[in-house]
N, C-alpha and C. Protein backbone atom coordinates (compact mmCIF):
# COMPACT_ATOMS: atom_id res chain seq x y z
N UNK A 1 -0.67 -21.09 14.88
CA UNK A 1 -2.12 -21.00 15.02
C UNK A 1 -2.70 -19.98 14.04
N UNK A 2 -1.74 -18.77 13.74
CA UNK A 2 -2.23 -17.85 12.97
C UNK A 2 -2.65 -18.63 11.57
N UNK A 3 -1.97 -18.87 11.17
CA UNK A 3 -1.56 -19.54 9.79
C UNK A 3 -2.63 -20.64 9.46
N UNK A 4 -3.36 -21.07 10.50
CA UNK A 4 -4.10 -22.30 10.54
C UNK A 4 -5.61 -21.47 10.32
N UNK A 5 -5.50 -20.17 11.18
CA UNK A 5 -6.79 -19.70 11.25
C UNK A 5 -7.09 -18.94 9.96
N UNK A 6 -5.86 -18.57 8.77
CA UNK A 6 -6.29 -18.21 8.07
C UNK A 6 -5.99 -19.23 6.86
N UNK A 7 -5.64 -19.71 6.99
CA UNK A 7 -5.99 -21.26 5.91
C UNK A 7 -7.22 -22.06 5.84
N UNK A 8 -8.24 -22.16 7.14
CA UNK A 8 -9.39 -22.92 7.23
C UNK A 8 -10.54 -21.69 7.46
N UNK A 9 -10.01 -20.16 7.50
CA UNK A 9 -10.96 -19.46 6.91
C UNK A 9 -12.45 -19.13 8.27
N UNK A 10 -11.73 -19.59 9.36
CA UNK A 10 -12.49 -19.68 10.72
C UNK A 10 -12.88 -18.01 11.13
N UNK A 11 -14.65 -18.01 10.85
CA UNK A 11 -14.60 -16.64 11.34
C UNK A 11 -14.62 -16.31 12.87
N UNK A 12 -14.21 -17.86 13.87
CA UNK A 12 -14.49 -17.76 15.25
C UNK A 12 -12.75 -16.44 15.50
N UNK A 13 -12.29 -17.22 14.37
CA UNK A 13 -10.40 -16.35 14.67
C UNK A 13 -10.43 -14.76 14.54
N UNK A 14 -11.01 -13.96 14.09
CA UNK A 14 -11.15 -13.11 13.81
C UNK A 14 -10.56 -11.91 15.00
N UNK A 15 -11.34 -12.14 15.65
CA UNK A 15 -11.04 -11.79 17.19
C UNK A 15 -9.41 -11.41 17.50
N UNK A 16 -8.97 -12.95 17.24
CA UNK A 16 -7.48 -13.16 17.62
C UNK A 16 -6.60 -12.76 16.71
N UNK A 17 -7.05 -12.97 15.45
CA UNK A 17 -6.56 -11.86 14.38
C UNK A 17 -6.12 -10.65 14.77
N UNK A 18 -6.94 -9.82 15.38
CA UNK A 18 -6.98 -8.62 15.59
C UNK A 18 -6.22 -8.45 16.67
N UNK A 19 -6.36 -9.19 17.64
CA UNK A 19 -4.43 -8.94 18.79
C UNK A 19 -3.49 -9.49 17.89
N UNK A 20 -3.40 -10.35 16.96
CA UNK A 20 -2.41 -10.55 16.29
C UNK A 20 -1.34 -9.07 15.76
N UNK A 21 -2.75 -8.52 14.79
CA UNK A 21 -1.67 -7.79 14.53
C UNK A 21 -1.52 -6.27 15.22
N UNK A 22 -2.04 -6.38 16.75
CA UNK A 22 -1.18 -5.40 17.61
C UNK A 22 0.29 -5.92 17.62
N UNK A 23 0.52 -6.87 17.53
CA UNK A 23 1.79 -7.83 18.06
C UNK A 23 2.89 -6.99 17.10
N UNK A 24 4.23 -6.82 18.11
CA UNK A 24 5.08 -5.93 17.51
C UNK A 24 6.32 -7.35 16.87
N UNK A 25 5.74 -8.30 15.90
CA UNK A 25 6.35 -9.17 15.36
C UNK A 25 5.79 -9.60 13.72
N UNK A 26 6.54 -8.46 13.02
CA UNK A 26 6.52 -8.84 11.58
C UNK A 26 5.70 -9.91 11.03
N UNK A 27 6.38 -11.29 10.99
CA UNK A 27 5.76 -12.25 10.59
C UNK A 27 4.93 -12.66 11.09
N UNK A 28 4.36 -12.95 12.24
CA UNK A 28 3.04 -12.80 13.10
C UNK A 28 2.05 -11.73 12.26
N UNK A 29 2.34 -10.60 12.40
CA UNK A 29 1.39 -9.54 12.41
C UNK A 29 1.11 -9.13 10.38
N UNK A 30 2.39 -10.14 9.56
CA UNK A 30 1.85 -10.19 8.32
C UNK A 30 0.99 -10.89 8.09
N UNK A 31 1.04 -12.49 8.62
CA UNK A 31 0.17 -13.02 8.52
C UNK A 31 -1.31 -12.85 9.09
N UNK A 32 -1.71 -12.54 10.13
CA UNK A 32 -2.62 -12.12 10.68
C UNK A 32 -3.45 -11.19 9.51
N UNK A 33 -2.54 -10.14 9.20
CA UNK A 33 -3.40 -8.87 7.74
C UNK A 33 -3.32 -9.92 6.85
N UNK A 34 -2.89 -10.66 6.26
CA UNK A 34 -3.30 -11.40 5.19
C UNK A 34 -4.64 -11.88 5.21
N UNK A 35 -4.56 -12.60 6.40
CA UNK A 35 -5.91 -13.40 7.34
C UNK A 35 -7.26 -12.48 6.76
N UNK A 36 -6.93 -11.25 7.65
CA UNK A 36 -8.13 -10.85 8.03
C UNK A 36 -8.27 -9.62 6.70
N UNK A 37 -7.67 -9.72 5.48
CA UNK A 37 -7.83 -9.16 4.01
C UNK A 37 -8.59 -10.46 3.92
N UNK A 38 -8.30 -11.84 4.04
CA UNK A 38 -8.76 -12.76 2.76
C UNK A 38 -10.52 -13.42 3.71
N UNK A 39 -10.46 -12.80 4.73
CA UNK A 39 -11.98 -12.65 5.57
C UNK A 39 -12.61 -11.86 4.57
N UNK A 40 -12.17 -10.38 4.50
CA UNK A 40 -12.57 -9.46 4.35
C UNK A 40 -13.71 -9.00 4.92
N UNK A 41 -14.96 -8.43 4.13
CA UNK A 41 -16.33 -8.26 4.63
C UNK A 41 -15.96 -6.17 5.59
N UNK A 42 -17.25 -5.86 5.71
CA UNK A 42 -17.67 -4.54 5.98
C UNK A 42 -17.43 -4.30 7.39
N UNK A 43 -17.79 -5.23 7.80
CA UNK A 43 -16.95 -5.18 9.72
C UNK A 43 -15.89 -5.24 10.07
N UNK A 44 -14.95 -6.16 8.89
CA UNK A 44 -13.60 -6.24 9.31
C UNK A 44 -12.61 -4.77 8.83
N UNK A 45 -13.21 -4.78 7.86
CA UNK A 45 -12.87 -3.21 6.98
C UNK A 45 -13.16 -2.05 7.86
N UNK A 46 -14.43 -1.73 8.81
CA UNK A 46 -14.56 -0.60 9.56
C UNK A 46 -13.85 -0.83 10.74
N UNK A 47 -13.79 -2.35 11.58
CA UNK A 47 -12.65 -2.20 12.32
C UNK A 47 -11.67 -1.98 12.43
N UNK A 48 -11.07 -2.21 11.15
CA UNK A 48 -9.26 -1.85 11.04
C UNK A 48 -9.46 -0.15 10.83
N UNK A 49 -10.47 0.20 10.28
CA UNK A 49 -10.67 1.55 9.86
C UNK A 49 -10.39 2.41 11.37
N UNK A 50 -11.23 1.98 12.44
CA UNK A 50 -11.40 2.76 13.53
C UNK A 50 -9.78 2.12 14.12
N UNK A 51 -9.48 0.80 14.06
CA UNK A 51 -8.13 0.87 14.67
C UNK A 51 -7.05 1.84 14.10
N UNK A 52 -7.08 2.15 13.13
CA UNK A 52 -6.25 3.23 12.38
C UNK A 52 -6.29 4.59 12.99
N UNK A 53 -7.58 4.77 13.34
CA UNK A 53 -7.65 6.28 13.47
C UNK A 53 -7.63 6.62 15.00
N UNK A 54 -7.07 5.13 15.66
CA UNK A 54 -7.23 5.62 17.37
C UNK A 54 -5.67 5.37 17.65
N UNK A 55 -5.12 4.78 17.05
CA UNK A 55 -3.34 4.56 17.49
C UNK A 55 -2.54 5.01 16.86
N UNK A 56 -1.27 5.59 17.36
CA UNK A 56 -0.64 6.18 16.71
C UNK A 56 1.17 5.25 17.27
N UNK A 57 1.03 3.93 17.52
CA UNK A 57 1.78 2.82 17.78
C UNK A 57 2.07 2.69 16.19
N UNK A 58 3.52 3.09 16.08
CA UNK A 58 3.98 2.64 14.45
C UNK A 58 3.44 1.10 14.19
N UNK A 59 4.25 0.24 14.90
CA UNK A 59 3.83 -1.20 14.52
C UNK A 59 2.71 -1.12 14.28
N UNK A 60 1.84 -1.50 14.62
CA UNK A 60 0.21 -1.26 14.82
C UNK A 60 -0.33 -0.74 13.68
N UNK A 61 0.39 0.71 13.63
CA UNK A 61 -0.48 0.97 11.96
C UNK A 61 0.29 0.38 10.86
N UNK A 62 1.31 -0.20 10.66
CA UNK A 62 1.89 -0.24 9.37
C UNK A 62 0.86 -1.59 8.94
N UNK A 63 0.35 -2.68 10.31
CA UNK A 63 -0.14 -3.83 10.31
C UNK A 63 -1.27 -3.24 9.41
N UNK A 64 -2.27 -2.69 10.47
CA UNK A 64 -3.34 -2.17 10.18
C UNK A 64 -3.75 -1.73 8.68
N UNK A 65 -2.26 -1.08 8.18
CA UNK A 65 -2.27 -0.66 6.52
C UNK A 65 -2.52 -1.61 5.98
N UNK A 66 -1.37 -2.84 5.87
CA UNK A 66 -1.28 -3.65 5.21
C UNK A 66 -2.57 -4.19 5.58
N UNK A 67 -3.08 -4.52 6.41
CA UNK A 67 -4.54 -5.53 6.24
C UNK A 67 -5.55 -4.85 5.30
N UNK A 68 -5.39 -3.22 5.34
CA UNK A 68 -6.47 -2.54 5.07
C UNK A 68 -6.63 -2.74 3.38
N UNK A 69 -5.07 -2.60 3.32
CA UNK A 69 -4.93 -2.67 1.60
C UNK A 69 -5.59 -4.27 1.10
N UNK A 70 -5.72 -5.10 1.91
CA UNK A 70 -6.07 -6.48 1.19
C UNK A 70 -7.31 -6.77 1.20
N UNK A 71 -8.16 -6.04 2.17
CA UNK A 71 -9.60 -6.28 2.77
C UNK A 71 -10.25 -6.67 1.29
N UNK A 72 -11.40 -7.71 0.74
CA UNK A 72 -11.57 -8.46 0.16
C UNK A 72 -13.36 -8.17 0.55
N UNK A 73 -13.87 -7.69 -0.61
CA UNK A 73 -15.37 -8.29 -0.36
C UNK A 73 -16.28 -6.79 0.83
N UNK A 74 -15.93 -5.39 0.04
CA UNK A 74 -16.08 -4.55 1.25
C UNK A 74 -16.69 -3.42 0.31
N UNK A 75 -17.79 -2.59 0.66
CA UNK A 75 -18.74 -1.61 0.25
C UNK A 75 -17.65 -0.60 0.59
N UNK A 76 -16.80 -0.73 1.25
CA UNK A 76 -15.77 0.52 1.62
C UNK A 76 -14.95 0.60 0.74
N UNK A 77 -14.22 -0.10 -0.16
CA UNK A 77 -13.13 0.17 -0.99
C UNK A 77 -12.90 1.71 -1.30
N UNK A 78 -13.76 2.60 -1.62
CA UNK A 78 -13.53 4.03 -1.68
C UNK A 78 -12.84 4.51 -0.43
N UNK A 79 -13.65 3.98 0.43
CA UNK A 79 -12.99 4.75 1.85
C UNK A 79 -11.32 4.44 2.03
N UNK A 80 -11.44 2.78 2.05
CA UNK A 80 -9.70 2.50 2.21
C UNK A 80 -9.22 3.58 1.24
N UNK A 81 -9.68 2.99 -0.15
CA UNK A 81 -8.24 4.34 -0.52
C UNK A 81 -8.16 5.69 -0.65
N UNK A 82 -9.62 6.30 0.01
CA UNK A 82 -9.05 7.87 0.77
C UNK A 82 -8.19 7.49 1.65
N UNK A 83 -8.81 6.70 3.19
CA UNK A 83 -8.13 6.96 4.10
C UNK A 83 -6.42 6.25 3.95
N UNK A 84 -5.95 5.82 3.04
CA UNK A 84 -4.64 5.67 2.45
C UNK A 84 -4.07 6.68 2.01
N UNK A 85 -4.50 7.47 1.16
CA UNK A 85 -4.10 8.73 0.33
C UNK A 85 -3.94 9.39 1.31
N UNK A 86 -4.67 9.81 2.27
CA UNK A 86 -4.58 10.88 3.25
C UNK A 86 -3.08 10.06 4.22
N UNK A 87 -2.63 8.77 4.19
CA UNK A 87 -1.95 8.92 4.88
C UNK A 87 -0.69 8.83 4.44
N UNK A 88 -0.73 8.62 3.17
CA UNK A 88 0.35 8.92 2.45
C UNK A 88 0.78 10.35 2.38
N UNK A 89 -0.06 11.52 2.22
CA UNK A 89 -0.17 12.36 2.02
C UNK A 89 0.65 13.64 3.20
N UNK A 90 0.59 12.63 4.59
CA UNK A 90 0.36 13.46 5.48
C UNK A 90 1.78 13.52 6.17
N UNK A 91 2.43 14.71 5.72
CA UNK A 91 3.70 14.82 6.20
C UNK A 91 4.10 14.94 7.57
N UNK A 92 3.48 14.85 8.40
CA UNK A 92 3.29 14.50 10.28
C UNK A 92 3.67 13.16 10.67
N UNK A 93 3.07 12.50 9.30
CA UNK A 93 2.67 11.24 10.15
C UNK A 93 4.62 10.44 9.62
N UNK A 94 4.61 9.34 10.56
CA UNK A 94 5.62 8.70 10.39
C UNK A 94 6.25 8.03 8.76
N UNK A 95 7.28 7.96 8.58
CA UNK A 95 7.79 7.97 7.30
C UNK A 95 7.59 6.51 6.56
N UNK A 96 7.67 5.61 7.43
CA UNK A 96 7.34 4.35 7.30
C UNK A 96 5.98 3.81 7.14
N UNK A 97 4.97 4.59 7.80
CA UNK A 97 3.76 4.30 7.65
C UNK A 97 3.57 4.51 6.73
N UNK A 98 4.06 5.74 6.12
CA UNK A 98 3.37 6.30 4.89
C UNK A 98 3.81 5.81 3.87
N UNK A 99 4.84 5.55 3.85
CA UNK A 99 5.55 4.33 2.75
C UNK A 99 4.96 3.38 2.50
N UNK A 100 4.49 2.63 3.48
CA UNK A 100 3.57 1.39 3.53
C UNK A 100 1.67 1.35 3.24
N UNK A 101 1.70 3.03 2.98
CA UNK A 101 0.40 3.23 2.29
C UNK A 101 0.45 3.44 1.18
N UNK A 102 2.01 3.85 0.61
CA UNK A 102 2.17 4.37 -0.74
C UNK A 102 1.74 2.66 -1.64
N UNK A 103 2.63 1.76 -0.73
CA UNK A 103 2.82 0.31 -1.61
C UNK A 103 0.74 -0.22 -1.05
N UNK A 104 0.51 0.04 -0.05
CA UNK A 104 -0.97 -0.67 0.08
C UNK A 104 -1.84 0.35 -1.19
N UNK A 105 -1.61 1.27 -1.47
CA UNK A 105 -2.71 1.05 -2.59
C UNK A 105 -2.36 0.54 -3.77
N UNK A 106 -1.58 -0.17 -3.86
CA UNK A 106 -1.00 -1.09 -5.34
C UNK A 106 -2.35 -1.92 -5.14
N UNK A 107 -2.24 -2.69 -3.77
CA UNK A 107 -3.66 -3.60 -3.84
C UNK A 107 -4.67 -3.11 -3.94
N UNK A 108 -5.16 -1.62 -3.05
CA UNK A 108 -6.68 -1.21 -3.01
C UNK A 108 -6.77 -0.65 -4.27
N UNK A 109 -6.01 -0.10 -5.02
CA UNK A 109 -6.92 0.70 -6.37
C UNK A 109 -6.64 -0.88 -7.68
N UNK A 110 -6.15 -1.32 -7.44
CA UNK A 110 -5.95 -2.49 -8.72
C UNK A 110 -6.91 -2.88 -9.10
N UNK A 111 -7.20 -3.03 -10.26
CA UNK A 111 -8.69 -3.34 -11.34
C UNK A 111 -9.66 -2.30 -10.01
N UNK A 112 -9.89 -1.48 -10.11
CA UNK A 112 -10.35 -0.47 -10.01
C UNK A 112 -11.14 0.40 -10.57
N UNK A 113 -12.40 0.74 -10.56
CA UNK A 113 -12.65 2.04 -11.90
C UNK A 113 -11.64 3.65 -11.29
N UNK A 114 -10.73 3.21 -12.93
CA UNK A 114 -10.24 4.81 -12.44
C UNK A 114 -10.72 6.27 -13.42
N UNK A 115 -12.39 6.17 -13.20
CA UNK A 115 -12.57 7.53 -13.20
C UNK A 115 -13.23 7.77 -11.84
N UNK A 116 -13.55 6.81 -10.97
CA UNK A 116 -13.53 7.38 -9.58
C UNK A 116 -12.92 8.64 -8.82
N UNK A 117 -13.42 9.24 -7.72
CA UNK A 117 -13.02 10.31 -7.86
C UNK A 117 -11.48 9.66 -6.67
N UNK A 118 -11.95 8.84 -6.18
CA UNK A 118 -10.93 8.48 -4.92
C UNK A 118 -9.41 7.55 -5.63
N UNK A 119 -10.18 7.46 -6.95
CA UNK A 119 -9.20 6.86 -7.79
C UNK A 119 -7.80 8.04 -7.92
N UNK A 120 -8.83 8.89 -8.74
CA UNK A 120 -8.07 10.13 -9.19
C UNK A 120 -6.72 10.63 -7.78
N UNK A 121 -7.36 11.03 -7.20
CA UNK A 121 -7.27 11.28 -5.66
C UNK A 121 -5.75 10.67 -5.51
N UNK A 122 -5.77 9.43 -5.34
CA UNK A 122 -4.51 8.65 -5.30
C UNK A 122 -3.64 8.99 -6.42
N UNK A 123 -3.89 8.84 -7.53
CA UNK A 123 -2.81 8.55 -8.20
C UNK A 123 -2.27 10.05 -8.35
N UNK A 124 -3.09 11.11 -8.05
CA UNK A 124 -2.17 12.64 -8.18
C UNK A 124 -1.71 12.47 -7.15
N UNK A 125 -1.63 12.35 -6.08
CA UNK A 125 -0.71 11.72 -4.67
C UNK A 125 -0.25 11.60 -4.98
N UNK A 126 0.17 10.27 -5.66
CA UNK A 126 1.27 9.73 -5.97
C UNK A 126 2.12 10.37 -6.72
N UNK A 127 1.73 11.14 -7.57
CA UNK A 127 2.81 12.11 -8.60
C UNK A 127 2.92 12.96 -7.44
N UNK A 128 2.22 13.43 -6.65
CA UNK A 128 3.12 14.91 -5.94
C UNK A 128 4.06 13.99 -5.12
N UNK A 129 3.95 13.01 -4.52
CA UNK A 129 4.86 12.46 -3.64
C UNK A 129 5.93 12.37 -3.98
N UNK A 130 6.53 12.44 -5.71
CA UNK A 130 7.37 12.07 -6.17
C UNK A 130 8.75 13.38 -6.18
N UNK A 131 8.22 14.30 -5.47
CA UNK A 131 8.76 15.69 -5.27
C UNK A 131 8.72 15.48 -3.29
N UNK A 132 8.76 14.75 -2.90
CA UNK A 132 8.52 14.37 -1.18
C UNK A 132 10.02 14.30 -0.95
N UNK A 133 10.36 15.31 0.56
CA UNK A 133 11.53 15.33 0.63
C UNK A 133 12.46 14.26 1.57
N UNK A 134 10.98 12.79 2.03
CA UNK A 134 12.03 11.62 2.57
C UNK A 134 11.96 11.11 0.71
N UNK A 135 13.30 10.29 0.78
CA UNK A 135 13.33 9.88 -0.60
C UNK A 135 12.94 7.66 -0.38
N UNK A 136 12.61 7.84 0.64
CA UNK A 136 11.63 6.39 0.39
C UNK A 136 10.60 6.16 -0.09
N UNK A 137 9.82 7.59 0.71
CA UNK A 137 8.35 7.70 -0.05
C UNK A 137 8.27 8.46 -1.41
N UNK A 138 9.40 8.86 -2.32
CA UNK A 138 10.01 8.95 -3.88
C UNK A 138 9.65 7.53 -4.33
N UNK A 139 10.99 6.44 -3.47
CA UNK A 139 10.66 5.46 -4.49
C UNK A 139 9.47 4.37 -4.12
N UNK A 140 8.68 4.45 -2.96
CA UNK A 140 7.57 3.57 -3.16
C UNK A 140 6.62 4.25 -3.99
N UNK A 141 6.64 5.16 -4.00
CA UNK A 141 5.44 6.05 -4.98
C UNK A 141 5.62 6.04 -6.05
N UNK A 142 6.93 5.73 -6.93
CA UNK A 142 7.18 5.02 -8.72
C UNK A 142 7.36 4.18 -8.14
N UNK A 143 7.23 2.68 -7.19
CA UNK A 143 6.49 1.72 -7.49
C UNK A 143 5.57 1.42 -7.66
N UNK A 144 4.97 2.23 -6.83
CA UNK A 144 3.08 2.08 -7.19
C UNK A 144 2.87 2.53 -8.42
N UNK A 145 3.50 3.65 -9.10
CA UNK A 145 2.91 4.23 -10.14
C UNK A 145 3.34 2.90 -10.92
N UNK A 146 4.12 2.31 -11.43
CA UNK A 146 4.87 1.90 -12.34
C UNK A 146 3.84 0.32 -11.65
N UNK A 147 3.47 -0.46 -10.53
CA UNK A 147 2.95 -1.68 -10.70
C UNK A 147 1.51 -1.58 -11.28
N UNK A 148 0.97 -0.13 -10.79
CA UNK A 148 -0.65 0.40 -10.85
C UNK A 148 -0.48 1.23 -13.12
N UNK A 149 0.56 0.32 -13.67
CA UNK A 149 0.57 0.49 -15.01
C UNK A 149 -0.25 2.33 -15.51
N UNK A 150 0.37 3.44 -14.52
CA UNK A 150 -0.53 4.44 -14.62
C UNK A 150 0.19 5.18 -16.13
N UNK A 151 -0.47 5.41 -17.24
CA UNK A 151 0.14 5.72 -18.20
C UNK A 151 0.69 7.27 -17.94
N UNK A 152 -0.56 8.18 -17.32
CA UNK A 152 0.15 9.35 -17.31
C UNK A 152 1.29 9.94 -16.33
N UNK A 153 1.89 8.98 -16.02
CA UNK A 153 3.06 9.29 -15.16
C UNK A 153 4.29 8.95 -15.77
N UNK A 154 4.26 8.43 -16.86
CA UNK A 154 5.35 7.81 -17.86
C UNK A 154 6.24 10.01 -17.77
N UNK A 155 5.89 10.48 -18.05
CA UNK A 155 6.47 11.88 -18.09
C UNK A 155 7.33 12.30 -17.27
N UNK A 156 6.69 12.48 -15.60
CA UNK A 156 7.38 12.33 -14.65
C UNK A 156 7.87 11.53 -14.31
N UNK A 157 7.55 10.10 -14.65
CA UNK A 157 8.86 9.21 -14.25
C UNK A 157 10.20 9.40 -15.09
N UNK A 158 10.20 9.81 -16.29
CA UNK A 158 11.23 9.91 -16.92
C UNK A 158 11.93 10.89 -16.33
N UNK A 159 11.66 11.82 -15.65
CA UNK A 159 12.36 13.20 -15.19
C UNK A 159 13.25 12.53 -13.62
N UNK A 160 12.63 11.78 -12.92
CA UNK A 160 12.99 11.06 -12.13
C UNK A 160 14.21 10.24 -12.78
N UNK A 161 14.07 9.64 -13.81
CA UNK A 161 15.14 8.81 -13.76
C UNK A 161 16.32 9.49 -14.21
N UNK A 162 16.02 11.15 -14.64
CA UNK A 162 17.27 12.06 -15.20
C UNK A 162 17.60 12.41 -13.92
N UNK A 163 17.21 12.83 -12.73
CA UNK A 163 17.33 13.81 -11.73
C UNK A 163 16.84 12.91 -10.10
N UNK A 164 17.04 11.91 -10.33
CA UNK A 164 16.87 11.13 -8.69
C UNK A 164 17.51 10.44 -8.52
N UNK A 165 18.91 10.53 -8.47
CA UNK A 165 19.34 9.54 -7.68
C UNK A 165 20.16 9.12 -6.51
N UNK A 166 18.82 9.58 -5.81
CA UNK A 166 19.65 8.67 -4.41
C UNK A 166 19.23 7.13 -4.31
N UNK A 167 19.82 6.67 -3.53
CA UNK A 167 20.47 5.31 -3.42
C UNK A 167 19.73 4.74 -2.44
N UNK A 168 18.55 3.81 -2.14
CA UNK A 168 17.84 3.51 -1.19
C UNK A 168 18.30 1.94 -0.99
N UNK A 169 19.08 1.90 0.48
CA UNK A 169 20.02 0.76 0.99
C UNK A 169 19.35 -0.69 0.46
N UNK A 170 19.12 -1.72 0.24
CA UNK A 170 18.83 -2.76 0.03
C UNK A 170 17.57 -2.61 -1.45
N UNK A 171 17.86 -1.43 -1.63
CA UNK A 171 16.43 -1.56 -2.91
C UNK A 171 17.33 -0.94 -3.87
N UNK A 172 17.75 -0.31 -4.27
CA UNK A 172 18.82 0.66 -5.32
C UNK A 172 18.04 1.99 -5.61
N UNK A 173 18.50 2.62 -6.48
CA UNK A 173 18.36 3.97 -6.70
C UNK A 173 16.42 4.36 -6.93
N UNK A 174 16.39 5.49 -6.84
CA UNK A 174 15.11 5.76 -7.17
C UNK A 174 14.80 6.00 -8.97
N UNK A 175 16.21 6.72 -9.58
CA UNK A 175 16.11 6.82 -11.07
C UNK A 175 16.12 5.09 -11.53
N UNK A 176 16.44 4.15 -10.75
CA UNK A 176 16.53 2.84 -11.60
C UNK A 176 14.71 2.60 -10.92
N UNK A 177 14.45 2.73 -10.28
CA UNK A 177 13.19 1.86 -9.94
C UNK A 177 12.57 2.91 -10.91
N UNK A 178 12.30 3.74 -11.14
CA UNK A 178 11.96 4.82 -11.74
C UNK A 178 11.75 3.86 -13.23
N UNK A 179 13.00 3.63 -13.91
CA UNK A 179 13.37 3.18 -15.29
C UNK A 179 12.21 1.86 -15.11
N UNK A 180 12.28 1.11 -14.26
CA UNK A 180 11.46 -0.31 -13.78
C UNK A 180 9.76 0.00 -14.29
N UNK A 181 9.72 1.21 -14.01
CA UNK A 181 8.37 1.47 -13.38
C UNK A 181 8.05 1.55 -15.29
N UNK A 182 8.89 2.55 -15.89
CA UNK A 182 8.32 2.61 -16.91
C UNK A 182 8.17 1.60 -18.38
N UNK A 183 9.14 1.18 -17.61
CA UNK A 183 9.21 -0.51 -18.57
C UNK A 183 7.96 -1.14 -18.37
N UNK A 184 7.07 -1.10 -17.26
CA UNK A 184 6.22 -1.92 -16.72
C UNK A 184 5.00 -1.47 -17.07
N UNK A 185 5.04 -0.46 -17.48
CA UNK A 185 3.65 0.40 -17.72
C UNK A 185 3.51 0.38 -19.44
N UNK A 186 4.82 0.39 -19.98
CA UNK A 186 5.10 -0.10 -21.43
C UNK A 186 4.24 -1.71 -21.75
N UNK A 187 4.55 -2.30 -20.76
CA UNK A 187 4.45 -3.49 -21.38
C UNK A 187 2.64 -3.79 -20.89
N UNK A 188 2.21 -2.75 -20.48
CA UNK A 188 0.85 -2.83 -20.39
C UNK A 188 0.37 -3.60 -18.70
N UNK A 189 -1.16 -4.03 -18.62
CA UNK A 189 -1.53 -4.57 -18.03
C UNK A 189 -0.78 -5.66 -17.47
N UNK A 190 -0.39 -5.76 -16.25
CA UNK A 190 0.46 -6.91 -15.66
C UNK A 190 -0.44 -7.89 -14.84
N UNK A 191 -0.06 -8.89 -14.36
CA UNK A 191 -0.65 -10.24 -13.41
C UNK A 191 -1.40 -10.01 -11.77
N UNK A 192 -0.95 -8.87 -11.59
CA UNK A 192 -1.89 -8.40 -10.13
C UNK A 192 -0.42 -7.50 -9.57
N UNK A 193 -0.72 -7.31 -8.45
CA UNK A 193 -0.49 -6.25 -8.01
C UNK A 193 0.80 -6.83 -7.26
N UNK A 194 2.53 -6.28 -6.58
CA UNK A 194 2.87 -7.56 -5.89
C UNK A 194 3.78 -8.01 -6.84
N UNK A 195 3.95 -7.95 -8.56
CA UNK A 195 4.62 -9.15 -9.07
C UNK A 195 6.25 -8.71 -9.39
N UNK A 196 6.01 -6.98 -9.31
CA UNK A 196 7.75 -6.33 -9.21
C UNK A 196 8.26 -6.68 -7.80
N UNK A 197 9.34 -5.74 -7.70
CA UNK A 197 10.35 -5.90 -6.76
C UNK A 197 9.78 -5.46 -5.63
N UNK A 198 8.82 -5.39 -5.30
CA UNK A 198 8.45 -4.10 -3.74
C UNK A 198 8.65 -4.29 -3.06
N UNK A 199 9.47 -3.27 -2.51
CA UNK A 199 10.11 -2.58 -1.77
C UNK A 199 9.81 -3.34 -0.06
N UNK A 200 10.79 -3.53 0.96
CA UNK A 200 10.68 -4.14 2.39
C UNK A 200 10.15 -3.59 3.12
């Protein structure tokens, strides 16, 4: 039913969207954030906004991220990617969430103006994260740098790929995603956001 409601684009689903992705079931609760990104609009964007900031149910927010990063068609785009940065940022919060904000702003800042200030904002995040002592949120943060083609991180990524390597189980090292990242930023502007390896 999910899948139906966001294929025919029904804003009656919306609703059900939104228990969707309370639902502590992956593929359910991806599809559902896909859904209600490719809705998008200013209501759906402040709802996920306030669902974010009232639960602290891992499932729940990682959903909530991922929808937030896709939201489509929204006067908020600044806001998503503060309130991303901040949760990337925020060494309290769960390790996984924040991982999963590092990879959601691949979508929210992409074609982007980055002299924004919320632009800026993120992407120095992202370089301090790269000194973060879980080493997941190391390597989603040179993925983002390296899909988000950020030139001035080519520096520190290179130092990364001399001096990081631990071994992240089903993804490989952080100095090789590292090497990935800067190949990718070499070769300039890429196809959207999404088209490397990122991370599970």
């Amino acid at each position: 039913a999910v899948c139906i409601f966001r294929d025919t684009r029904y804003q009656e689903s919306v609703p059900l969207l939104f228990q969707a992705i309370r639902e502590n079931n992956a593929e359910i609760a991806g599809i559902a954030a896909a859904a209600l990104g490719s809705f998008g609009g200013d209501r759906i964007c402040s709802q996920l906004l306030v669902m974010l900031r009232l639960t602290r149910v891992r499932h729940i927010r990682l959903n909530v991220i991922s929808a937030l990063s896709l939201v489509k068609r929204t006067r908020s785009r600044n806001k998503v990617v503060s309130v991303l940065t901040s949760v990337l940022a925020d060494t309290t919060d769960l390790e996984e969430v924040r991982a999963i904000a590092a990879e959601g702003l691949v979508n929210a800042l992409y074609n982007r103006n980055q002299s924004a200030r919320p632009y800026a904002r993120a992407i120095h995040t992202l370089l301090e994260m790269l000194n973060d002592p879980s080493p997941i949120i190391r390597f989603c943060s040179v993925f983002a740098l390296g899909e988000l083609r950020v030139q001035t991180s080519t520096k520190r990524l290179r130092e990364v790929v001399l001096y990081d390597h631990v071994k992240i189980p089903r993804m490989g090292t952080i100095s090789g995603e590292a090497r990935k990242a800067i190949s990718r930023i070499r070769r300039g502007k890429g196809d959207g956001p999404g088209k490397g390896n990122a991370p599970n």
